[in-house]
C-alpha atoms as a PDB file:
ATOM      1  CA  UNK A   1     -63.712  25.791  32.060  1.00  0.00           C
ATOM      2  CA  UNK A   2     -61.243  24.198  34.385  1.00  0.00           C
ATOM      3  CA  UNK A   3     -59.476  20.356  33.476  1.00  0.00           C
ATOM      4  CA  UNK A   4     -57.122  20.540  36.687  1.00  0.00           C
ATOM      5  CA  UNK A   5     -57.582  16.881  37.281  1.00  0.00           C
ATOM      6  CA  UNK A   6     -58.871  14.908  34.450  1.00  0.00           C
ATOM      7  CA  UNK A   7     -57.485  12.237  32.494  1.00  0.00           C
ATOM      8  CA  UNK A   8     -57.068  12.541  28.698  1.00  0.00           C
ATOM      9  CA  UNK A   9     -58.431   9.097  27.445  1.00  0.00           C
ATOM     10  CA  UNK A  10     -60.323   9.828  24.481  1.00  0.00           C
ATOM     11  CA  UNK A  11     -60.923  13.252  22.912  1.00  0.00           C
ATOM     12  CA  UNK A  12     -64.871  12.636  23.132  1.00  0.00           C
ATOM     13  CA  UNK A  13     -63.764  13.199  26.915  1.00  0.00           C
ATOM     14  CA  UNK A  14     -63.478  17.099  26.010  1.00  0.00           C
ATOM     15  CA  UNK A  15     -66.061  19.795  24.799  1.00  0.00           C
ATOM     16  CA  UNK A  16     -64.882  21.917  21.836  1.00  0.00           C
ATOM     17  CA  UNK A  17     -64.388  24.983  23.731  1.00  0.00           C
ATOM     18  CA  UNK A  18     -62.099  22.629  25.927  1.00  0.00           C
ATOM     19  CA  UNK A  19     -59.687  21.105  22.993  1.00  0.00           C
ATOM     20  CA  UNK A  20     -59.663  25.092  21.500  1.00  0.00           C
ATOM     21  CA  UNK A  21     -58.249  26.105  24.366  1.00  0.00           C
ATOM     22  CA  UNK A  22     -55.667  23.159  24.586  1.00  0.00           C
ATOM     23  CA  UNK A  23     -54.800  23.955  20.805  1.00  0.00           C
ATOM     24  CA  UNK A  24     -54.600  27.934  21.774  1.00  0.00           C
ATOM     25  CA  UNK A  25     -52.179  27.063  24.669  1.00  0.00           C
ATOM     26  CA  UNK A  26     -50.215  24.724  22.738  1.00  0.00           C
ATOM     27  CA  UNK A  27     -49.509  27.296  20.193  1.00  0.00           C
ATOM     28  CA  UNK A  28     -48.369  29.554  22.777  1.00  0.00           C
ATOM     29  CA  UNK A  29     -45.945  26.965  24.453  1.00  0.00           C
ATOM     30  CA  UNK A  30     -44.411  26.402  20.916  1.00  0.00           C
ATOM     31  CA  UNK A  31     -43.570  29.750  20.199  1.00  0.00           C
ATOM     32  CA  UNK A  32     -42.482  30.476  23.282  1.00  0.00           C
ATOM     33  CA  UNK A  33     -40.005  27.853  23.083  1.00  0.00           C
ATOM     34  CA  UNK A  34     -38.763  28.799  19.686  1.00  0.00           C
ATOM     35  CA  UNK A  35     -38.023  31.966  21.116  1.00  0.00           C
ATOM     36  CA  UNK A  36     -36.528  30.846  23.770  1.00  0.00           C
ATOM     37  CA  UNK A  37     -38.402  31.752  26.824  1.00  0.00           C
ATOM     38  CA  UNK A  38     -38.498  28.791  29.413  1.00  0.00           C
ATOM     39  CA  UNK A  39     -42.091  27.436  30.779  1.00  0.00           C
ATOM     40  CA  UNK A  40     -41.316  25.439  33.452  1.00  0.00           C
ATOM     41  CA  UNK A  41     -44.856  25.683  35.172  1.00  0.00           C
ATOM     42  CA  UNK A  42     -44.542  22.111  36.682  1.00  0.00           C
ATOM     43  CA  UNK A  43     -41.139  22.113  38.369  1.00  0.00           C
ATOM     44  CA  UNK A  44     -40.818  20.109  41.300  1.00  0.00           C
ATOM     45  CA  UNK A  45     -43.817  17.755  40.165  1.00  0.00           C
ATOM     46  CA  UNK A  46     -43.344  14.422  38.334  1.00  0.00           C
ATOM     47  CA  UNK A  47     -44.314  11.833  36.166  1.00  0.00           C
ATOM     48  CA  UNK A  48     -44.427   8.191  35.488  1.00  0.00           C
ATOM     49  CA  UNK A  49     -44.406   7.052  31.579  1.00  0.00           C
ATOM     50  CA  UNK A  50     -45.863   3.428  31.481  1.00  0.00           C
ATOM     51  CA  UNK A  51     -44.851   2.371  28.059  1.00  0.00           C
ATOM     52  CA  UNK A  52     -45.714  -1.531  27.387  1.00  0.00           C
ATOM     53  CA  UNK A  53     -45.471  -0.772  23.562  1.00  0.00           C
ATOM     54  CA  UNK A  54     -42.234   1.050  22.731  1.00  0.00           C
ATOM     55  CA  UNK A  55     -42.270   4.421  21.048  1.00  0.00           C
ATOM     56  CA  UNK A  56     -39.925   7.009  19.346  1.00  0.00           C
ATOM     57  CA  UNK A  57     -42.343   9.989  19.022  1.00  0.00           C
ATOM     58  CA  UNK A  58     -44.459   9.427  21.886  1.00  0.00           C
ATOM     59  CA  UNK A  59     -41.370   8.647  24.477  1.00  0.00           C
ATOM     60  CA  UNK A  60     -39.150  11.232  23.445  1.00  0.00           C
ATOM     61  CA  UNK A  61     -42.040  14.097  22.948  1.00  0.00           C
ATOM     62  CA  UNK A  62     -43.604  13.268  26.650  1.00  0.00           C
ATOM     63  CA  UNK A  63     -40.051  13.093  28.197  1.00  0.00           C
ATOM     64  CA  UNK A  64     -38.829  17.034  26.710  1.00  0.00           C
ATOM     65  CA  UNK A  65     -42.688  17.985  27.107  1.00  0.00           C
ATOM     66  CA  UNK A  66     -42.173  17.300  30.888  1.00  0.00           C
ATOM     67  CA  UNK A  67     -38.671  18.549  31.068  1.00  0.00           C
ATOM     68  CA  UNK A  68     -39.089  21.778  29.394  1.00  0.00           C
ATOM     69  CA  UNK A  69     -42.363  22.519  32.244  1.00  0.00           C
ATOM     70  CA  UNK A  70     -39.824  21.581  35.266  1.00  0.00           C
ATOM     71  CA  UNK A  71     -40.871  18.025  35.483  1.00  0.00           C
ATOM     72  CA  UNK A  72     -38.630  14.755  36.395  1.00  0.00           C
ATOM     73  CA  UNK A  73     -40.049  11.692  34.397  1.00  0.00           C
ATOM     74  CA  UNK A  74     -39.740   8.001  35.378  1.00  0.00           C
ATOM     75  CA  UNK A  75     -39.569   5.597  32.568  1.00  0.00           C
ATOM     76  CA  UNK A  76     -41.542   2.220  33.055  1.00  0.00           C
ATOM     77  CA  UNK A  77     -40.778  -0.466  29.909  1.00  0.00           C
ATOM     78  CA  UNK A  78     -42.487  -3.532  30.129  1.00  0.00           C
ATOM     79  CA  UNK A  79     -38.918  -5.127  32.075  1.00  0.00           C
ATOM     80  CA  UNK A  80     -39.122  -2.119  34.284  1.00  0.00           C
ATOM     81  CA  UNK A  81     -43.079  -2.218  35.720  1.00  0.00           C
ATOM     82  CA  UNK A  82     -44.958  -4.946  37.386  1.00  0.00           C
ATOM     83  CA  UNK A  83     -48.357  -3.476  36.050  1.00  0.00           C
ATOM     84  CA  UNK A  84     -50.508  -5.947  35.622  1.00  0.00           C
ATOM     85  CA  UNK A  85     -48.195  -9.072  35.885  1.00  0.00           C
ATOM     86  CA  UNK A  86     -47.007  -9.346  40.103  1.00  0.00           C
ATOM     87  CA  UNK A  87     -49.700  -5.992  41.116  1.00  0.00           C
ATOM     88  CA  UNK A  88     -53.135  -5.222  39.842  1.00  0.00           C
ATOM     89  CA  UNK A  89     -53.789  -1.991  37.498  1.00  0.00           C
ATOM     90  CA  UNK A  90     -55.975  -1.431  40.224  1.00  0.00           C
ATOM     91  CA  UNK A  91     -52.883  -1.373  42.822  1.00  0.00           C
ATOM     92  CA  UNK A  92     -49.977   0.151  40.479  1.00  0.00           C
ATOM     93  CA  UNK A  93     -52.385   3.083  39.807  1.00  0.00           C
ATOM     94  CA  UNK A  94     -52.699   3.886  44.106  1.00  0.00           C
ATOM     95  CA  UNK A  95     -49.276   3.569  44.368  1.00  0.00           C
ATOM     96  CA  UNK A  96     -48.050   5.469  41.383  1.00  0.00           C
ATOM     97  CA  UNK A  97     -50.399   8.236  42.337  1.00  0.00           C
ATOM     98  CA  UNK A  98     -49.047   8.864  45.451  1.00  0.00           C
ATOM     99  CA  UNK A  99     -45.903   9.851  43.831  1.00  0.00           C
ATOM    100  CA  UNK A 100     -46.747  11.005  40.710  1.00  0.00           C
ATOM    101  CA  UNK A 101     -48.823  13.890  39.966  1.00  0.00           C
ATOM    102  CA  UNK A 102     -49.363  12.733  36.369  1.00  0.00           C
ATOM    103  CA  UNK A 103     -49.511   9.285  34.871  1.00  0.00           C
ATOM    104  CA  UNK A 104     -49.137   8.365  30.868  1.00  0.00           C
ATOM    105  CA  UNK A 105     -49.635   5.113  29.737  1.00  0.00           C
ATOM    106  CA  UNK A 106     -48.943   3.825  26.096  1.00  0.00           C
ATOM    107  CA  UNK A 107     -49.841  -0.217  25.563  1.00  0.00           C
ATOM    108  CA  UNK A 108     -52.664  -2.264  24.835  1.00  0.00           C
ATOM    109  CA  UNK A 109     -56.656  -2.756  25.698  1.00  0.00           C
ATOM    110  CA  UNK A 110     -58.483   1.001  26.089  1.00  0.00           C
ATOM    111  CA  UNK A 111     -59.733  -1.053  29.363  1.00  0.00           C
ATOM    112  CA  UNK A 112     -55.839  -0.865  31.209  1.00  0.00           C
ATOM    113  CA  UNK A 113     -55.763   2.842  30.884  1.00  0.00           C
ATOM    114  CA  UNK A 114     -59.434   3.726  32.149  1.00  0.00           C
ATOM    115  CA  UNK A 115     -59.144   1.148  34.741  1.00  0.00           C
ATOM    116  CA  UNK A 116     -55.912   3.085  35.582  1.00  0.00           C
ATOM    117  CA  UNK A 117     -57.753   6.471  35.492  1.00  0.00           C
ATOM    118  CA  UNK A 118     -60.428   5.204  37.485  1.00  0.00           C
ATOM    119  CA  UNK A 119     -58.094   4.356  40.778  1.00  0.00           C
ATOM    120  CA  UNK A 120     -55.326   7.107  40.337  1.00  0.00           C
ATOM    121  CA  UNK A 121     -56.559  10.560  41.726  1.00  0.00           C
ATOM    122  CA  UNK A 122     -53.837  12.384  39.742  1.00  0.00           C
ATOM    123  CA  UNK A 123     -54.400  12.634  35.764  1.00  0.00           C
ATOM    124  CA  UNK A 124     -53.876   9.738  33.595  1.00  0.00           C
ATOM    125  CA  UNK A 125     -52.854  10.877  29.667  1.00  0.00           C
ATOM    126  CA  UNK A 126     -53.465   8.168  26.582  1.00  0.00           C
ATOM    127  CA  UNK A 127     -50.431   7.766  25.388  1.00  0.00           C
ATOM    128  CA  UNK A 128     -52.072   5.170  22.881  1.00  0.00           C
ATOM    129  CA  UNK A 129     -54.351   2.140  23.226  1.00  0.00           C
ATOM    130  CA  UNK A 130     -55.922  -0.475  20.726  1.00  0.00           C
ATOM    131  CA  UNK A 131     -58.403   1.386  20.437  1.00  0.00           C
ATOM    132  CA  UNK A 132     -57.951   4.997  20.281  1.00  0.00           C
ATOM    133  CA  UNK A 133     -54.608   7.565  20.221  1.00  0.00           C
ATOM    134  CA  UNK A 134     -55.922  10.835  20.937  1.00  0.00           C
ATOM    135  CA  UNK A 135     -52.380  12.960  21.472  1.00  0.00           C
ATOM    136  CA  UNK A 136     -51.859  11.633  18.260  1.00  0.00           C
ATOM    137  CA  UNK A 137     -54.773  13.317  17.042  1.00  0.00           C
ATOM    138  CA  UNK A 138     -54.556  16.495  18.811  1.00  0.00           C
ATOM    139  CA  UNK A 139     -50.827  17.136  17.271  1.00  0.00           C
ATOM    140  CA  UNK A 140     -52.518  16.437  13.806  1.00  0.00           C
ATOM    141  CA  UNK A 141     -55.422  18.847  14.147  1.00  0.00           C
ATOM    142  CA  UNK A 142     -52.788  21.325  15.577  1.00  0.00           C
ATOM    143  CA  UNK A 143     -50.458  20.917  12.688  1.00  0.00           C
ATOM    144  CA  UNK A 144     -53.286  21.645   9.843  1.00  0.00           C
ATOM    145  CA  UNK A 145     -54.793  24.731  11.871  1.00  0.00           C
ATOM    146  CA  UNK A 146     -51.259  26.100  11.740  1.00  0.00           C
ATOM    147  CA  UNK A 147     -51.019  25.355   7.879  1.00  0.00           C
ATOM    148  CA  UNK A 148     -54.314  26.030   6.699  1.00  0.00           C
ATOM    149  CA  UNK A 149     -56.746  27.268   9.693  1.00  0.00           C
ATOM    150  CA  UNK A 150     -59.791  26.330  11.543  1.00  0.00           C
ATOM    151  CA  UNK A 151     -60.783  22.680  11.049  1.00  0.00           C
ATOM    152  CA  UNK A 152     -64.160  22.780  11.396  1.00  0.00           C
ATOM    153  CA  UNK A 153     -66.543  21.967   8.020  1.00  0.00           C
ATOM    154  CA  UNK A 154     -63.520  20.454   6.354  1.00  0.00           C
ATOM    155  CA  UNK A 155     -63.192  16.761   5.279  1.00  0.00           C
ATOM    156  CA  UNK A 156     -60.015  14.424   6.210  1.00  0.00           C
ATOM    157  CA  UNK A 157     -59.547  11.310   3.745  1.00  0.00           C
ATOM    158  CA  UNK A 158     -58.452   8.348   5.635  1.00  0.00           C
ATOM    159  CA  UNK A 159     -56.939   5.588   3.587  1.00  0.00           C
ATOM    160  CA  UNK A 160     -56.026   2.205   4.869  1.00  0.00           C
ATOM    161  CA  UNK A 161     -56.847   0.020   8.124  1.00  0.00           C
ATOM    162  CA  UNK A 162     -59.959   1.313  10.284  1.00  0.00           C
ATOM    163  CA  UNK A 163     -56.855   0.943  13.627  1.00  0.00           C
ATOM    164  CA  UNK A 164     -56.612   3.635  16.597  1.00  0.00           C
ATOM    165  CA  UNK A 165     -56.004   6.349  14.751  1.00  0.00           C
ATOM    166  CA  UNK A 166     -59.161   5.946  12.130  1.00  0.00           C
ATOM    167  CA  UNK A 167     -61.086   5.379  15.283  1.00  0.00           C
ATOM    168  CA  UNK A 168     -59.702   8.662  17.118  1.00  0.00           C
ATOM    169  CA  UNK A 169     -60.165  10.989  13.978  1.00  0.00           C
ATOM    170  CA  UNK A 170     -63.798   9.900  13.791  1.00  0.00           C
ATOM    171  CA  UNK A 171     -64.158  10.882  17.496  1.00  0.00           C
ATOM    172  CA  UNK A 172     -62.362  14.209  16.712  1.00  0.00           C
ATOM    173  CA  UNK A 173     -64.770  14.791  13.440  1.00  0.00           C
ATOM    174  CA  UNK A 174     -67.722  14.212  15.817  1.00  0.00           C
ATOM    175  CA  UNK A 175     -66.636  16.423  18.828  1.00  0.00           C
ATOM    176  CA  UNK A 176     -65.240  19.145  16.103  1.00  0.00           C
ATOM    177  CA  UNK A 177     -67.718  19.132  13.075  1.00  0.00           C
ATOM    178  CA  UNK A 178     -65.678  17.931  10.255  1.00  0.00           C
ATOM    179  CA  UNK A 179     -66.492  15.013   8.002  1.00  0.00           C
ATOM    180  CA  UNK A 180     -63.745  12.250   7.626  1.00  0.00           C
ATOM    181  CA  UNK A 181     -64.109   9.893   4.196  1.00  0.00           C
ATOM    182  CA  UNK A 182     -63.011   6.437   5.452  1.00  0.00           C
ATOM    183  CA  UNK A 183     -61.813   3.730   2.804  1.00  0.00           C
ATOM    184  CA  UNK A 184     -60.459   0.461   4.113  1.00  0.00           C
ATOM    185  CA  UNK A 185     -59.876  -2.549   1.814  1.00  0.00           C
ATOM    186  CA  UNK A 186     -63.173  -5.206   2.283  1.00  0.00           C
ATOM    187  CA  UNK A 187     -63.246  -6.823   6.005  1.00  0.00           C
ATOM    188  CA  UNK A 188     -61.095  -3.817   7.258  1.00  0.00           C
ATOM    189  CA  UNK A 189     -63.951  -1.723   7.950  1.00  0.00           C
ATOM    190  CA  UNK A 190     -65.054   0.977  10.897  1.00  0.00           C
ATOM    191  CA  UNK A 191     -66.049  -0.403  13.668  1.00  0.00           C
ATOM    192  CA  UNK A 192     -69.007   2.326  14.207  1.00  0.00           C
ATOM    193  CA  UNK A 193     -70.053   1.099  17.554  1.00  0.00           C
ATOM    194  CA  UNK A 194     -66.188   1.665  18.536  1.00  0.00           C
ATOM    195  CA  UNK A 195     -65.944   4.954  16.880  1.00  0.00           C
ATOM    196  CA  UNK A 196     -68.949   5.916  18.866  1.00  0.00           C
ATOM    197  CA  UNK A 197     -70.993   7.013  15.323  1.00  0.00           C
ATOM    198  CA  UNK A 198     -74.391   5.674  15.552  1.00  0.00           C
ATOM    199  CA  UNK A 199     -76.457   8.296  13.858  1.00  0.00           C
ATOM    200  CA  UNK A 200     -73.794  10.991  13.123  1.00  0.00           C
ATOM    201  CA  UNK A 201     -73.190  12.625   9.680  1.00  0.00           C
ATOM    202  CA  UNK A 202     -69.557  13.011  10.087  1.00  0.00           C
ATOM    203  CA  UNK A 203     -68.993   9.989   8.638  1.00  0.00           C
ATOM    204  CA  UNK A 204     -68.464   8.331   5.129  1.00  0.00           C
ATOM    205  CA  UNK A 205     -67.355   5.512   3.633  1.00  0.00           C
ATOM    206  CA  UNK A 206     -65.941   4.381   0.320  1.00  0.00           C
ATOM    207  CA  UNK A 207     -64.682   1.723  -1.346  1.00  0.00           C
ATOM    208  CA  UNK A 208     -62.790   3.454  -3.611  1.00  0.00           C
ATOM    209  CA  UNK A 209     -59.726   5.201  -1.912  1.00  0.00           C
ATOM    210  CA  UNK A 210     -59.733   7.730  -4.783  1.00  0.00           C
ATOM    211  CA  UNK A 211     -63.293   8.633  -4.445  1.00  0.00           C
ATOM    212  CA  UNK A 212     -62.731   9.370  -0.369  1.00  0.00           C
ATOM    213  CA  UNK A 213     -59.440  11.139  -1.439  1.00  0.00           C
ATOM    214  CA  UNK A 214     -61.716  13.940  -3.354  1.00  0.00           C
ATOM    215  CA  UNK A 215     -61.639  17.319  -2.669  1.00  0.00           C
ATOM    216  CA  UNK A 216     -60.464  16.300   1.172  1.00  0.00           C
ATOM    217  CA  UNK A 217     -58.387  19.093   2.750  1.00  0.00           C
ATOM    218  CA  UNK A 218     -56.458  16.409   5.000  1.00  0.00           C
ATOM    219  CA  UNK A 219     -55.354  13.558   3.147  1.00  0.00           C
ATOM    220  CA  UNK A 220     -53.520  10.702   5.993  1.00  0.00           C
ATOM    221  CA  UNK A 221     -52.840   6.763   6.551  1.00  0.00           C
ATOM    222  CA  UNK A 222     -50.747   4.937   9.103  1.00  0.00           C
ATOM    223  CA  UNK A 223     -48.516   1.603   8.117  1.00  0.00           C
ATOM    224  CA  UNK A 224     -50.968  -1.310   7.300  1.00  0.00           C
ATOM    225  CA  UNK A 225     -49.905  -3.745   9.791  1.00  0.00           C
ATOM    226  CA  UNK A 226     -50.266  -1.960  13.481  1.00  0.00           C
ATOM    227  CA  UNK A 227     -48.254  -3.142  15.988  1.00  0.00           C
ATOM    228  CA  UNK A 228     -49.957  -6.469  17.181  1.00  0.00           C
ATOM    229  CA  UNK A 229     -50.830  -7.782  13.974  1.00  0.00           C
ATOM    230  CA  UNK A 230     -47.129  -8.539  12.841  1.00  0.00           C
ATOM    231  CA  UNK A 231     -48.811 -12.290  11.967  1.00  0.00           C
ATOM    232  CA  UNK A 232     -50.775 -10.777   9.240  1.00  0.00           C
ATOM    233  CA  UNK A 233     -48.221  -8.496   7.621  1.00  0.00           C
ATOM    234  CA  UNK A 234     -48.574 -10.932   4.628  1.00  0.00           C
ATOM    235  CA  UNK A 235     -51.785 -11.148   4.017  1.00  0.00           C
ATOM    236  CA  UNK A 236     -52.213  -7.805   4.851  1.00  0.00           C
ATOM    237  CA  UNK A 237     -49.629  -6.545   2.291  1.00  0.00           C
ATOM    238  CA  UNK A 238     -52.160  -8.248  -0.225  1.00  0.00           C
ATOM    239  CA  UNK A 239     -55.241  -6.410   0.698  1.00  0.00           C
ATOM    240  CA  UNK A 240     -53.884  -2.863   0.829  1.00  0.00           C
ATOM    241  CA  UNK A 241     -52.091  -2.742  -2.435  1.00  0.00           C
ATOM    242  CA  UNK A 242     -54.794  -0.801  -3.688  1.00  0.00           C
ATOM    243  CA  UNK A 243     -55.211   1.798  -0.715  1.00  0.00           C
ATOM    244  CA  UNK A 244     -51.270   3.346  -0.938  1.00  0.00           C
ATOM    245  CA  UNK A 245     -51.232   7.176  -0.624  1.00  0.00           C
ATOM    246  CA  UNK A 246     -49.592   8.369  -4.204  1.00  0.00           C
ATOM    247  CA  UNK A 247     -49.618  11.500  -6.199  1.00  0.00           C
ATOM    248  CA  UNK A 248     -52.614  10.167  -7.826  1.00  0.00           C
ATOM    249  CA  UNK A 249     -54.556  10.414  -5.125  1.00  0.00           C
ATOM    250  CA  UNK A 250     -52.963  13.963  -3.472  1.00  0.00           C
ATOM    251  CA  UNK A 251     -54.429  15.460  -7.605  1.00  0.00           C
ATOM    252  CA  UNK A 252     -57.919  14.497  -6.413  1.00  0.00           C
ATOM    253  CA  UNK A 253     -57.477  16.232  -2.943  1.00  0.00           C
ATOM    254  CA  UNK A 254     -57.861  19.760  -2.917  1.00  0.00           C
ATOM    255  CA  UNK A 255     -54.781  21.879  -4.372  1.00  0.00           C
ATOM    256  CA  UNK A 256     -54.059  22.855  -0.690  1.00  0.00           C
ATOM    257  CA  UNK A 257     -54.496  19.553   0.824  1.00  0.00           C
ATOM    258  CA  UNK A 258     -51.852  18.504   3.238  1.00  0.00           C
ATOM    259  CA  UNK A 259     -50.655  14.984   3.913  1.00  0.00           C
ATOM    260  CA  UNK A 260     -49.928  13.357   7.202  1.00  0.00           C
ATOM    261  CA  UNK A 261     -49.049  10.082   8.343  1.00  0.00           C
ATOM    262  CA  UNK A 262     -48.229   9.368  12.559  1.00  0.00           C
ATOM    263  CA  UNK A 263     -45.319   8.051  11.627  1.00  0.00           C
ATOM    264  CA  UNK A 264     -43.171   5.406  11.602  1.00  0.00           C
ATOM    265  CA  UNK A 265     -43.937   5.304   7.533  1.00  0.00           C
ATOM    266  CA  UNK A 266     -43.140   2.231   5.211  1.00  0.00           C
ATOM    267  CA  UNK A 267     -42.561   4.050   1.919  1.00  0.00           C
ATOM    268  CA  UNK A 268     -43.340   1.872  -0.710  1.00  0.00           C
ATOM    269  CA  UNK A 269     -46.510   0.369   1.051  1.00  0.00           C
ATOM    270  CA  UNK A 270     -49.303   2.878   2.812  1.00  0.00           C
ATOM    271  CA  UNK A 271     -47.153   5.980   1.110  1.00  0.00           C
ATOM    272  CA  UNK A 272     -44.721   6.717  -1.901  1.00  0.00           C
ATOM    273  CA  UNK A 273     -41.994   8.699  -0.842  1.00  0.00           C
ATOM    274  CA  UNK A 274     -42.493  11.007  -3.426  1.00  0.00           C
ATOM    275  CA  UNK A 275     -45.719  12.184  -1.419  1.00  0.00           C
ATOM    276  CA  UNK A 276     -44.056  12.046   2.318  1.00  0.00           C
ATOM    277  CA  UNK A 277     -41.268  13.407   1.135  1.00  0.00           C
ATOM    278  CA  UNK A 278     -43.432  16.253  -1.523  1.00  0.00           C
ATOM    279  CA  UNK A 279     -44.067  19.627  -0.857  1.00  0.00           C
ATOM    280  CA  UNK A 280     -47.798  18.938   0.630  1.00  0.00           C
ATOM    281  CA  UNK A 281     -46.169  16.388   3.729  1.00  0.00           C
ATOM    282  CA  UNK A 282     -46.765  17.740   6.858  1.00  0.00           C
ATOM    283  CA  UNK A 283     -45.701  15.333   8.600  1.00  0.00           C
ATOM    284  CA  UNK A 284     -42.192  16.238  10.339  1.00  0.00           C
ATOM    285  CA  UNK A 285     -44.020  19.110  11.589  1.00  0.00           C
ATOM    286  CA  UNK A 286     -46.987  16.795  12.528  1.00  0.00           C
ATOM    287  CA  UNK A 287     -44.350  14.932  14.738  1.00  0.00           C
ATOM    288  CA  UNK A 288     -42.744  17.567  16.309  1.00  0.00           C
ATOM    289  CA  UNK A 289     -46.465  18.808  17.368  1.00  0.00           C
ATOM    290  CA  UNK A 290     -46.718  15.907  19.500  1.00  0.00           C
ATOM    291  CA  UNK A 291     -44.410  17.689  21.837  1.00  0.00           C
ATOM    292  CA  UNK A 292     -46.204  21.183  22.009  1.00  0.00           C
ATOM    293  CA  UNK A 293     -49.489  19.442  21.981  1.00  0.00           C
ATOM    294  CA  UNK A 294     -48.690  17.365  25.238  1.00  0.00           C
ATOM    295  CA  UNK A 295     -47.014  19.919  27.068  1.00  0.00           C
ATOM    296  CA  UNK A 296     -50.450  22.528  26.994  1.00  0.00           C
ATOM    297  CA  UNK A 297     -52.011  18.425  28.085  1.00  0.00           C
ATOM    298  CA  UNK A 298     -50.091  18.311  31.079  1.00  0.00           C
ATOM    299  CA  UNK A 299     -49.629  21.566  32.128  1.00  0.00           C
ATOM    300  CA  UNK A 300     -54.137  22.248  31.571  1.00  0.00           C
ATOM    301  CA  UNK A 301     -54.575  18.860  33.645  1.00  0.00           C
ATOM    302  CA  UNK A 302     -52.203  19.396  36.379  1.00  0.00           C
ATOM    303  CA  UNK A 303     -52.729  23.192  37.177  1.00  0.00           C
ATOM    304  CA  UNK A 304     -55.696  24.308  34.994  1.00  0.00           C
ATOM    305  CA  UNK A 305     -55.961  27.171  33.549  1.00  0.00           C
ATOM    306  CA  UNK A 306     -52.926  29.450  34.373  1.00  0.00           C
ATOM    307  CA  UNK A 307     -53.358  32.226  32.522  1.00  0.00           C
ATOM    308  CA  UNK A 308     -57.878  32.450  32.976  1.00  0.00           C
END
């Protein structure tokens, strides 16, 4: 079991024995930097963030993820990169690889980052597409194995819009065996052909929010209007009124269910504050996972295993 050299571009990339081991290592590389001891597996080696969305959690966690391994980092905003605009993906991905020996990309169509994956011949990470936002994911699995154990037979309630991260924890339920309980307001459903769950029983959906919220061990949502779909923030604000994470719903969950939410949160709309903010949130944690989380990524796709 040796990833030296893949890309990370959906989690149905990786075998289950595969993502334990990433979870193992990125437990070790968090407590080894809460106790202090440096990591810096990668210095001397680089790599190039291409962010054509902008990002708090994902920028900052991939820039100290590659600092604390030894790595430099070269920011790439959409006014600093001519990907896709004056040079081809096709082009941008040869030349980047030839400096690089890693390449994360965070923007739009799941098509940009596999075409970039597919002409780079160093690794290519998903920093988030349209589609799917599996570092995301990984941090979030991470985070409720620390709280509560192996994931495995348990059941995540996702309330709200069937976006990336719906999408990515369906591909994690498959890949995994858990079941996620899916409730979207009416034309806001999964996309099953996208999620890739043709004739899978990890899968359920409600129309009831409260119903899918029952005795789920995970209970998580994301804002209602994704990045992209500022236009229908209106109408959208309508439809969801009925699908906001409150204590109502955490009663149904299990008594040890623990709520997370990517982040940035609208409190007031997807979540009340008195849940995010409540003794079941996990989700500050959740966020700082994303650094641990990425750090076993690069270090596993870049060396392999180090420690066999």
């Amino acid at each position: 079991m040796d990833l030296k050299g893949r890309d990370f571009l959906t989690l149905k990339d990786f075998t289950p024995e595969e993502i334990s081991y990433l979870l193992d290592l990125s437990a070790e590389l968090k407590d080894k930097k809460k106790k202090g001891i440096p990591v810096d597996t990668l210095r001397g080696k680089n790599v190039a963030l291409i962010f054509e969305k902008t990002s708090t959690r994902t920028r900052c966690s991939f820039e100290v993820a590659a600092h604390d391994l030894g790595m430099g980092t070269t920011y790439l905003d959409p006014t600093g990169s001519q990907i896709g605009k004056k040079e081809s993906i096709k082009d941008t991905a040869r030349v980047l690889a030839g400096m690089y020996e890693g390449i994360e990309y965070r923007g739009f169509g799941q098509e940009i980052v596999e075409e970039l994956a597919k002409y780079s011949k160093v690794p290519v990470w998903n920093g988030l597409t349209n589609e799917y936002h599996p570092c995301q994911i990984l941090a979030d699995i991470f985070t409720f194995i620390e709280h509560r154990g192996p994931i495995q037979g348990k059941t995540v309630a996702w309330i709200g819009d069937s976006n990336n991260m719906c999408n990515t924890w369906l591909q994690a339920a498959e890949v995994l065996d858990f079941t996620v309980h899916v409730s979207t307001p009416p034309g806001y459903e999964v996309e099953s052909e996208r999620a890739g769950l043709h004739g899978t029983g990890h899968f359920k959906q409600f129309a009831n929010p409260m119903d899918a919220a029952k005795d789920a061990d995970i209970v998580t949502t994301d804002v209602w209007t994704s990045m992209g779909f500022e236009a229908e923030n209106e109408a959208r604000l309508r439809d969801f009124a009925d699908w906001q994470v409150d204590a109502e719903m955490m009663r149904v969950a299990r008594p040890d269910a623990i709520f997370l939410h990517c982040l940035p949160a609208h409190r007031g709309e997807e979540v009340t504050a008195e849940v995010i903010d409540g003794p079941q949130s996990e989700v500050w944690e959740e966020a700082e996972n994303r650094l641990h989380v990425q750090k076993a990524l690069m270090e596993y796709l870049v060396l392999g295993r180090v420690n066999p």
